[in-house]
C-alpha atoms as a PDB file:
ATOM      1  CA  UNK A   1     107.557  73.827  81.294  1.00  0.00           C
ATOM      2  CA  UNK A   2     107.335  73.748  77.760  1.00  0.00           C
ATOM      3  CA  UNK A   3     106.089  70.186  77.606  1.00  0.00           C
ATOM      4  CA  UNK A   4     108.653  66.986  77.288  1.00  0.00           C
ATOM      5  CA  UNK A   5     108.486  66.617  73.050  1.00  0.00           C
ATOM      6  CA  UNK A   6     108.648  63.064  71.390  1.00  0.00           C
ATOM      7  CA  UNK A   7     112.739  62.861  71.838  1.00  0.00           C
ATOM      8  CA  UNK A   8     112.567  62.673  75.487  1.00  0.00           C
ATOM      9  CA  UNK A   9     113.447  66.947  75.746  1.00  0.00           C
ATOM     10  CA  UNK A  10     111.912  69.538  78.256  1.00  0.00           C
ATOM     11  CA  UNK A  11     112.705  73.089  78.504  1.00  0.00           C
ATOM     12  CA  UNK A  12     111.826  74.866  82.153  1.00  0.00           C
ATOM     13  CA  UNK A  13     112.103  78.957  82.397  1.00  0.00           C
ATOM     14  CA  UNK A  14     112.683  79.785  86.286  1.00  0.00           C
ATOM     15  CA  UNK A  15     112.859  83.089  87.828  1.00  0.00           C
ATOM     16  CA  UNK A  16     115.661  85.467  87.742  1.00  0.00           C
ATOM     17  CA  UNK A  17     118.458  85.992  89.959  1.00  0.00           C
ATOM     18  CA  UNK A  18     120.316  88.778  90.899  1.00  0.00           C
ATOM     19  CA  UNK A  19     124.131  88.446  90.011  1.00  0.00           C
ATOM     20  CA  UNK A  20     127.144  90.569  90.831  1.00  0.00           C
ATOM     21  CA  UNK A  21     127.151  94.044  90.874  1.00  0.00           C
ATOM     22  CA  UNK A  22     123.056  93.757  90.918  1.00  0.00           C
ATOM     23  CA  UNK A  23     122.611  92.357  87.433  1.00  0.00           C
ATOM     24  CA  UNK A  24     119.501  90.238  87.001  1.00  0.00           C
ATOM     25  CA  UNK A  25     119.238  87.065  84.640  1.00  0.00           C
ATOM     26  CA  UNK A  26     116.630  84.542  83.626  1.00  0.00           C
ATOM     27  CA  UNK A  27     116.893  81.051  84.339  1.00  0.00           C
ATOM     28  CA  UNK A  28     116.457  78.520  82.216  1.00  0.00           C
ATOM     29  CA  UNK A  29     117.150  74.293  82.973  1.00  0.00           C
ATOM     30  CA  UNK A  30     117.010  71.458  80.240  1.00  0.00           C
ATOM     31  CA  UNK A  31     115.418  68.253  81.557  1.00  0.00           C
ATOM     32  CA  UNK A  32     116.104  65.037  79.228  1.00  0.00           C
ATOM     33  CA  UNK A  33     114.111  61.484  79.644  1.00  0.00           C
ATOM     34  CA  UNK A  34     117.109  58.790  79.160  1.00  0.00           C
ATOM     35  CA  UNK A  35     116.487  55.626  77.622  1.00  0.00           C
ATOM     36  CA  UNK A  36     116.024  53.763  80.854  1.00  0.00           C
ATOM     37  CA  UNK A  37     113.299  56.438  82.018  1.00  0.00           C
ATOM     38  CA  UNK A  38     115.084  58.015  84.614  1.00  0.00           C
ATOM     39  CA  UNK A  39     115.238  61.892  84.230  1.00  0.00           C
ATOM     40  CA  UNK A  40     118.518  63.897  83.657  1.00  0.00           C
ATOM     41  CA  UNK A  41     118.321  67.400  84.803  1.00  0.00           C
ATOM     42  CA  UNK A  42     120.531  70.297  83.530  1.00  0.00           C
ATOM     43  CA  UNK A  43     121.361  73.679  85.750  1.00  0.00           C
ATOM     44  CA  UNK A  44     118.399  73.190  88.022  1.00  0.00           C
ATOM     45  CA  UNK A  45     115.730  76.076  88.201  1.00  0.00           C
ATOM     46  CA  UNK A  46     114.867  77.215  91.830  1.00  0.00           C
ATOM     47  CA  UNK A  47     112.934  74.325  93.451  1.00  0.00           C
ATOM     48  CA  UNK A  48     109.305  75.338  94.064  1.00  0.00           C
ATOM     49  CA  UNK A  49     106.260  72.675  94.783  1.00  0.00           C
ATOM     50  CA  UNK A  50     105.109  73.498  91.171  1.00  0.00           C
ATOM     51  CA  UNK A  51     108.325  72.683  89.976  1.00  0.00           C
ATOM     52  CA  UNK A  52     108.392  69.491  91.749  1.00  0.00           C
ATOM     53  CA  UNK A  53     104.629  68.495  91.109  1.00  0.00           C
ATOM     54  CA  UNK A  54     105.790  69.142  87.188  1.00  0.00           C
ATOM     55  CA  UNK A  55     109.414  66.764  87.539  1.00  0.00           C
ATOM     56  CA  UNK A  56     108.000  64.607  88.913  1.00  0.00           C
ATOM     57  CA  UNK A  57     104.972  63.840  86.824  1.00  0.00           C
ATOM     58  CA  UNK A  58     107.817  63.268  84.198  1.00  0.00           C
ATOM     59  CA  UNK A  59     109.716  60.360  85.639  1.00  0.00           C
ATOM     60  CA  UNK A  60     112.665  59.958  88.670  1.00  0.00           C
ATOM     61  CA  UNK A  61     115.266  62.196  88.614  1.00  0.00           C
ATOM     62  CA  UNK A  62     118.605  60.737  88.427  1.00  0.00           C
ATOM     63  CA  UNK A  63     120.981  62.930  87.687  1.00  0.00           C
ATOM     64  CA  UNK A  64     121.897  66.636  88.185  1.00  0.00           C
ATOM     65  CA  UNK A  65     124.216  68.531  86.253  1.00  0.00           C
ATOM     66  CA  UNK A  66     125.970  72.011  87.365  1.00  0.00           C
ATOM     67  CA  UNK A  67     127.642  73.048  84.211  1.00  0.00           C
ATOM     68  CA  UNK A  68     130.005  75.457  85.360  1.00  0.00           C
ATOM     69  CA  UNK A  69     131.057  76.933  88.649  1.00  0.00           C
ATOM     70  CA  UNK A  70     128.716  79.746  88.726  1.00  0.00           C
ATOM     71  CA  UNK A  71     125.399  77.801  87.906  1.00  0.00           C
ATOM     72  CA  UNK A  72     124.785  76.076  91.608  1.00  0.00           C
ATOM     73  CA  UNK A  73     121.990  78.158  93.542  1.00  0.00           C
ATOM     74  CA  UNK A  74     119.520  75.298  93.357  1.00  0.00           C
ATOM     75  CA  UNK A  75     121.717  72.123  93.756  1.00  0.00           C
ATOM     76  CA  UNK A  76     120.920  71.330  97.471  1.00  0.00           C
ATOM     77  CA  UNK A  77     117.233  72.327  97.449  1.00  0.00           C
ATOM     78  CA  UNK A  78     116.875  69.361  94.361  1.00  0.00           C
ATOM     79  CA  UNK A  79     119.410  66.990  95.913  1.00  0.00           C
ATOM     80  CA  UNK A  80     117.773  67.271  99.518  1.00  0.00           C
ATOM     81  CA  UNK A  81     114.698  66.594  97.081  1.00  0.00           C
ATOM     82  CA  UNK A  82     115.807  63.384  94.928  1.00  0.00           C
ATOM     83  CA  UNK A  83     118.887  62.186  97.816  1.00  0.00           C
ATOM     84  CA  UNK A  84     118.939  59.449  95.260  1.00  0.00           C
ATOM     85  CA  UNK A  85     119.883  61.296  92.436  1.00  0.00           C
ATOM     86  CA  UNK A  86     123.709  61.807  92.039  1.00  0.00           C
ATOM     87  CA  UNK A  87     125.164  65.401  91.406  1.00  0.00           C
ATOM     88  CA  UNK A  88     127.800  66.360  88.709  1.00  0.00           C
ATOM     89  CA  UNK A  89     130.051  68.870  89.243  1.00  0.00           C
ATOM     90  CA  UNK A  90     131.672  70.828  86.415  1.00  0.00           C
ATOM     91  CA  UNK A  91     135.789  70.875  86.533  1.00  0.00           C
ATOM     92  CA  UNK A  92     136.196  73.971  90.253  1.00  0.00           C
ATOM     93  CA  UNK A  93     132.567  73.493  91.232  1.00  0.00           C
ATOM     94  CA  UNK A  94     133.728  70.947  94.428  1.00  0.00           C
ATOM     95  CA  UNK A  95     136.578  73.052  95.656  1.00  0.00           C
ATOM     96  CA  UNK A  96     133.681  75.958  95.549  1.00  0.00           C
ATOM     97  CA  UNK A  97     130.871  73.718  97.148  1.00  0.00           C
ATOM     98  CA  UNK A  98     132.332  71.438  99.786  1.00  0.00           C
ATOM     99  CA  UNK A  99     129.068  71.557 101.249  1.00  0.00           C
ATOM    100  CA  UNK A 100     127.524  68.988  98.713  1.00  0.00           C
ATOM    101  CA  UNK A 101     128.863  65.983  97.578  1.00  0.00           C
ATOM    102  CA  UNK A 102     129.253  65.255  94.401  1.00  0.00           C
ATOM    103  CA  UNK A 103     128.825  61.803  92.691  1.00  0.00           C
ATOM    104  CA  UNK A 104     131.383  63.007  89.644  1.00  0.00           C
ATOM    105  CA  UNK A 105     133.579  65.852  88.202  1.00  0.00           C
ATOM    106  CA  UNK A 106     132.434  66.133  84.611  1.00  0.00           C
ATOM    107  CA  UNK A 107     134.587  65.445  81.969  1.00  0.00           C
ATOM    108  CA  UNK A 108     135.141  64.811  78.057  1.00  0.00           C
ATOM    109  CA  UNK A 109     133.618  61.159  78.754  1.00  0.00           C
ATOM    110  CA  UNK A 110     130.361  61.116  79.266  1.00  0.00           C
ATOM    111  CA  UNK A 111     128.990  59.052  82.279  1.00  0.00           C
ATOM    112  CA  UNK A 112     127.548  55.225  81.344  1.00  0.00           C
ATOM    113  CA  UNK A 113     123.746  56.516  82.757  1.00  0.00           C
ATOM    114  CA  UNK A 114     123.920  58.814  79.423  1.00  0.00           C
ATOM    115  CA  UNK A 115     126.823  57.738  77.077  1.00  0.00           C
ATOM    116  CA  UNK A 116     125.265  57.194  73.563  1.00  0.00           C
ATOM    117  CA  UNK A 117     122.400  59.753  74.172  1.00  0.00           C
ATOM    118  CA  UNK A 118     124.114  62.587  75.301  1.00  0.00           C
ATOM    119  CA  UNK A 119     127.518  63.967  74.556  1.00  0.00           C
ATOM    120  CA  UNK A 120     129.784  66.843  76.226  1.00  0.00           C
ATOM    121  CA  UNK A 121     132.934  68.921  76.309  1.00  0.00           C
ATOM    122  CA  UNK A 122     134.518  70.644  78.555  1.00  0.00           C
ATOM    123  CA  UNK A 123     135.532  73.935  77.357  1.00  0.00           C
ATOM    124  CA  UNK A 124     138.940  74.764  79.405  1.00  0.00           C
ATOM    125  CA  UNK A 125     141.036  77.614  79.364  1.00  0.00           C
ATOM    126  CA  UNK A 126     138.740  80.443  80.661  1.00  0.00           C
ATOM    127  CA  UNK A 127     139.696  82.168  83.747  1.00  0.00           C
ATOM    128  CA  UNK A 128     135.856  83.049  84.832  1.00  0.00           C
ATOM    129  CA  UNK A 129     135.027  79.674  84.702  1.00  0.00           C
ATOM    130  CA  UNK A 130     135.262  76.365  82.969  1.00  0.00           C
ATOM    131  CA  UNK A 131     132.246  75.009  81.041  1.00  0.00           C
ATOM    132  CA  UNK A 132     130.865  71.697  80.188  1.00  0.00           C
ATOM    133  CA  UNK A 133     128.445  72.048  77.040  1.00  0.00           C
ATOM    134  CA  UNK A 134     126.073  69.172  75.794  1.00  0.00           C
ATOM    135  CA  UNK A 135     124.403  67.708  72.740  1.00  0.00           C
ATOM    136  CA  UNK A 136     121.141  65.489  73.083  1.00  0.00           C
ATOM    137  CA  UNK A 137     121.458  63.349  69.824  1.00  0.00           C
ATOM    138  CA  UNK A 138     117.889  62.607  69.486  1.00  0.00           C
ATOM    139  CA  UNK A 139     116.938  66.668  69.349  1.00  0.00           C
ATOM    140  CA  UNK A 140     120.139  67.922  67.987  1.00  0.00           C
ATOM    141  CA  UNK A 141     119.990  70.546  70.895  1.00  0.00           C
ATOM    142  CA  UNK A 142     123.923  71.743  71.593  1.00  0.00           C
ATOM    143  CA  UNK A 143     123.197  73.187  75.596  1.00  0.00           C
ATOM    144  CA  UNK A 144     125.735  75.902  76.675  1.00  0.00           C
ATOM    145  CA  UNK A 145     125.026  77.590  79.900  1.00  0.00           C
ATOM    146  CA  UNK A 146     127.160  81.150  80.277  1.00  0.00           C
ATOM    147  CA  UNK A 147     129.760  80.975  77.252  1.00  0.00           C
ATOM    148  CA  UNK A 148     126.534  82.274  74.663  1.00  0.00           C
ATOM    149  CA  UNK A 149     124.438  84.687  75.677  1.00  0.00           C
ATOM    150  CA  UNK A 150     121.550  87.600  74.261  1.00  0.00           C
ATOM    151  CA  UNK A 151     119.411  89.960  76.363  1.00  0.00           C
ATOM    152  CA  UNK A 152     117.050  92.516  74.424  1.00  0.00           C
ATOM    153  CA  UNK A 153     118.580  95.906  74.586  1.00  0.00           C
ATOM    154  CA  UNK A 154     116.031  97.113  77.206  1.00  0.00           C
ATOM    155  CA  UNK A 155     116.104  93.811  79.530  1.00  0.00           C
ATOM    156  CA  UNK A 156     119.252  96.042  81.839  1.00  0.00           C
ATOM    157  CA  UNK A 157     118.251  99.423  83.259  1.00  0.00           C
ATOM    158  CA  UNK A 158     120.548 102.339  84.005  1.00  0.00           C
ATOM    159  CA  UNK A 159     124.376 101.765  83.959  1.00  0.00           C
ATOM    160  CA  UNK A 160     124.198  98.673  83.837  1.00  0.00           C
ATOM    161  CA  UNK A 161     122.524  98.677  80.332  1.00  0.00           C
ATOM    162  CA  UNK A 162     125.139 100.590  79.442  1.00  0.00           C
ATOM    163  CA  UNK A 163     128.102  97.989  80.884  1.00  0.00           C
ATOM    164  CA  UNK A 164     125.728  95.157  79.271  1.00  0.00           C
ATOM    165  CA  UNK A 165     126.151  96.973  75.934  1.00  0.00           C
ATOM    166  CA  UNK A 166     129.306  97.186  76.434  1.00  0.00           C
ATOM    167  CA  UNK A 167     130.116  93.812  77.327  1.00  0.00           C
ATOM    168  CA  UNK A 168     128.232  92.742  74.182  1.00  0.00           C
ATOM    169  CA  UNK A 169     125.455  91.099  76.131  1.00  0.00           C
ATOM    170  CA  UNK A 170     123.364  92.767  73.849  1.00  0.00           C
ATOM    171  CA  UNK A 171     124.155  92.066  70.732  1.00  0.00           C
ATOM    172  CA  UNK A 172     121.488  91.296  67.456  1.00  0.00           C
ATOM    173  CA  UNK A 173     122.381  87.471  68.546  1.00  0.00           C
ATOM    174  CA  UNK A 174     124.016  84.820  70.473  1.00  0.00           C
ATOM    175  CA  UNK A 175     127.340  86.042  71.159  1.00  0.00           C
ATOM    176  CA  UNK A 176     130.325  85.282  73.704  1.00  0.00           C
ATOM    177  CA  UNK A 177     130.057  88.515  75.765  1.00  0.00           C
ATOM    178  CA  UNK A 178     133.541  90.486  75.896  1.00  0.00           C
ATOM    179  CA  UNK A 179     134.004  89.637  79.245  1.00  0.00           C
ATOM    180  CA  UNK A 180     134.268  85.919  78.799  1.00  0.00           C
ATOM    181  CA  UNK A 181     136.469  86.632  75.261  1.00  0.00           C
ATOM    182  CA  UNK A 182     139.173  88.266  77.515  1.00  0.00           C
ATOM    183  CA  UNK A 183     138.553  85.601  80.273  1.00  0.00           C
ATOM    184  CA  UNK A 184     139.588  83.522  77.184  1.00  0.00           C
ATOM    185  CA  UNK A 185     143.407  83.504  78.606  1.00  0.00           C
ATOM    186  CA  UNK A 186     144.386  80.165  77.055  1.00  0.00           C
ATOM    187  CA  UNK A 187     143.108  80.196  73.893  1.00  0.00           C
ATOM    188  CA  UNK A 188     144.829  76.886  72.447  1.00  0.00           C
ATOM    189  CA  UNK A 189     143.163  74.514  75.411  1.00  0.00           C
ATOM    190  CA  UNK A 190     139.621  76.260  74.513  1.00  0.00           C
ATOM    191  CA  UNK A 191     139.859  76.126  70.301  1.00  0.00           C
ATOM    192  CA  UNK A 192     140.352  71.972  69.764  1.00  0.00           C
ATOM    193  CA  UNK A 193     137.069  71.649  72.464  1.00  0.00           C
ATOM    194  CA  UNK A 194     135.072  74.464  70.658  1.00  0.00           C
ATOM    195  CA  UNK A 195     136.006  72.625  67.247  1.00  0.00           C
ATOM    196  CA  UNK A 196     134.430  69.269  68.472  1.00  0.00           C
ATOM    197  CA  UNK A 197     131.326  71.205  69.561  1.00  0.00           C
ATOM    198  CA  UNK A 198     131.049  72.585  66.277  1.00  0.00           C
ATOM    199  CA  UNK A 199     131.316  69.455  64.455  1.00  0.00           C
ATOM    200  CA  UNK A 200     127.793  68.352  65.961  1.00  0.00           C
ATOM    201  CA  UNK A 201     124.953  67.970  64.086  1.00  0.00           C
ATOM    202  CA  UNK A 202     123.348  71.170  65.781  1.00  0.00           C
ATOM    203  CA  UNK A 203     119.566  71.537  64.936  1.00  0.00           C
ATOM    204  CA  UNK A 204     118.467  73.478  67.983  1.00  0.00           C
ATOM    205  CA  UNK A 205     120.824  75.955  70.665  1.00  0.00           C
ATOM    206  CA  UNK A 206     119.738  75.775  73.981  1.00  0.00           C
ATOM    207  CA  UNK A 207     121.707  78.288  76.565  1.00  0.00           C
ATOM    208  CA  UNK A 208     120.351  79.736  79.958  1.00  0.00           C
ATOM    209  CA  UNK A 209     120.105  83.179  79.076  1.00  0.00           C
ATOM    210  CA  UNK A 210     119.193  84.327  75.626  1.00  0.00           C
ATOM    211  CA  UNK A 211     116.273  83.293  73.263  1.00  0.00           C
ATOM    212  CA  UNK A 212     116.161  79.398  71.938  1.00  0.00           C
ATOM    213  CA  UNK A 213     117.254  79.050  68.342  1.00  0.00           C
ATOM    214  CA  UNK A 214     115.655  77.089  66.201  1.00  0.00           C
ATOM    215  CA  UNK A 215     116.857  78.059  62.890  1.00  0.00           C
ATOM    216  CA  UNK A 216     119.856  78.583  61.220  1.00  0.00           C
ATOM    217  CA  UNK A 217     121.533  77.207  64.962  1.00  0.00           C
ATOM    218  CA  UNK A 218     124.478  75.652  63.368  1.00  0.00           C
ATOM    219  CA  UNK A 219     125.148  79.131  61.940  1.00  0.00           C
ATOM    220  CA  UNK A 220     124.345  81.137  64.961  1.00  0.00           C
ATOM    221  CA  UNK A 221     126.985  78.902  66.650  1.00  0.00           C
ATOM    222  CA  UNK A 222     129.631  78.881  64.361  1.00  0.00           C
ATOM    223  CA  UNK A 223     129.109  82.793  63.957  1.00  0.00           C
ATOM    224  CA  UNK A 224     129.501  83.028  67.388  1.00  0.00           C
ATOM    225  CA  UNK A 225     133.366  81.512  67.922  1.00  0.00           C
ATOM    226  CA  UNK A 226     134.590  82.983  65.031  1.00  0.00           C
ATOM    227  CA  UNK A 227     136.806  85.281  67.055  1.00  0.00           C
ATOM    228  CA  UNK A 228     138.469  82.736  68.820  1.00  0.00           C
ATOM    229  CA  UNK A 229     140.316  81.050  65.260  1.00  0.00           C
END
């Protein structure tokens, strides 16, 4: 963990997992202190007794967020872990996991536990899946999870470097990879969300898989949705 900084944020690297078609990816979560001390946890890493020793030295987790429908490996290793703490499902995540039950669908409003500290949007209108990104006000860290994304050139092997590169998953920065800008299928429901986003006060971007930027972010961010208009 890199260590929970004076505004209450955490950043967690996890192992990688092996996606479709054999592709590998880091893992990254975002863990946030809210004002009342309970702990807010982002796209949960895998759940190790490290990784537990570590959370909990922090404070009681409280809430668990799965911010889009393909980022929910861990959930019920951390909610058999903290049964207390209340899951929240990003807009298709419950039809997918009927197994778990979920305390909330995510949507424009944040919940009362973290209204005022954090905001979110959802970003609709993608056919891979629908996002919910976030903005700590006390860091100025804007969180996406799969919508921005950067691998070094050499982090693929074989074809599917070549399908990365492609795909612009590899790219000299954060970038929506092609797939995703296709997915893009109804672009007017996904521009007035990614206009709000960009309208924060960004200071640091946070996503799952791709470097953290710490300068320049608001740039980096806005570069990055230019395509969509």
């Amino acid at each position: 963990m890199s260590g929970m900084d004076e505004t209450g944020l955490a950043l967690m690297d996890g192992p990688t997992v092996t996606g479709m078609g054999g592709f590998v990816f880091p893992t990254r979560m975002v863990v946030i202190r809210l004002a009342d001390g309970h702990l807010w946890v982002w796209s949960p890493i895998a759940l190790t007794e490290t990784v537990k020793r570590e959370i909990d030295a922090l404070g009681l987790v409280s809430d668990i967020i799965a911010p889009n429908s393909l980022h929910d490996l861990a959930l019920s290793d951390w909610h058999a872990a903290w049964p207390a703490a209340r899951l929240h499902a990003a807009p298709g995540l419950a039809e997918k996991r009927p197994d778990l039950e979920f305390a909330t669908t995510l949507t424009d409003t944040p919940d009362p536990a973290w209204a005022g500290e954090i905001d979110q949007v959802v970003v609709s209108g993608n056919a891979i899946t629908t996002e919910v990104v976030f903005f700590h006000r006390a860091s100025g860290t804007v969180v996406f999870t799969d919508l921005l994304q950067h691998f070094r050139p050499d982090w693929f092997t074989g074809w599917r470097r070549w399908v990365a590169r492609m795909d612009g998953m590899t790219r000299n920065t954060l970038s929506v990879p092609n797939k995703f800008r296709l997915a893009f299928t109804d672009k007017p429901a996904a521009r007035p969300a990614i206009a709000r986003i960009r309208d924060w006060p960004c200071q640091q971007l946070v996503v799952a898989h791709g470097p953290i930027v710490r300068e320049n972010a608001q740039a980096v961010m806005d570069g990055a949705f230019a395509w969509l208009g």
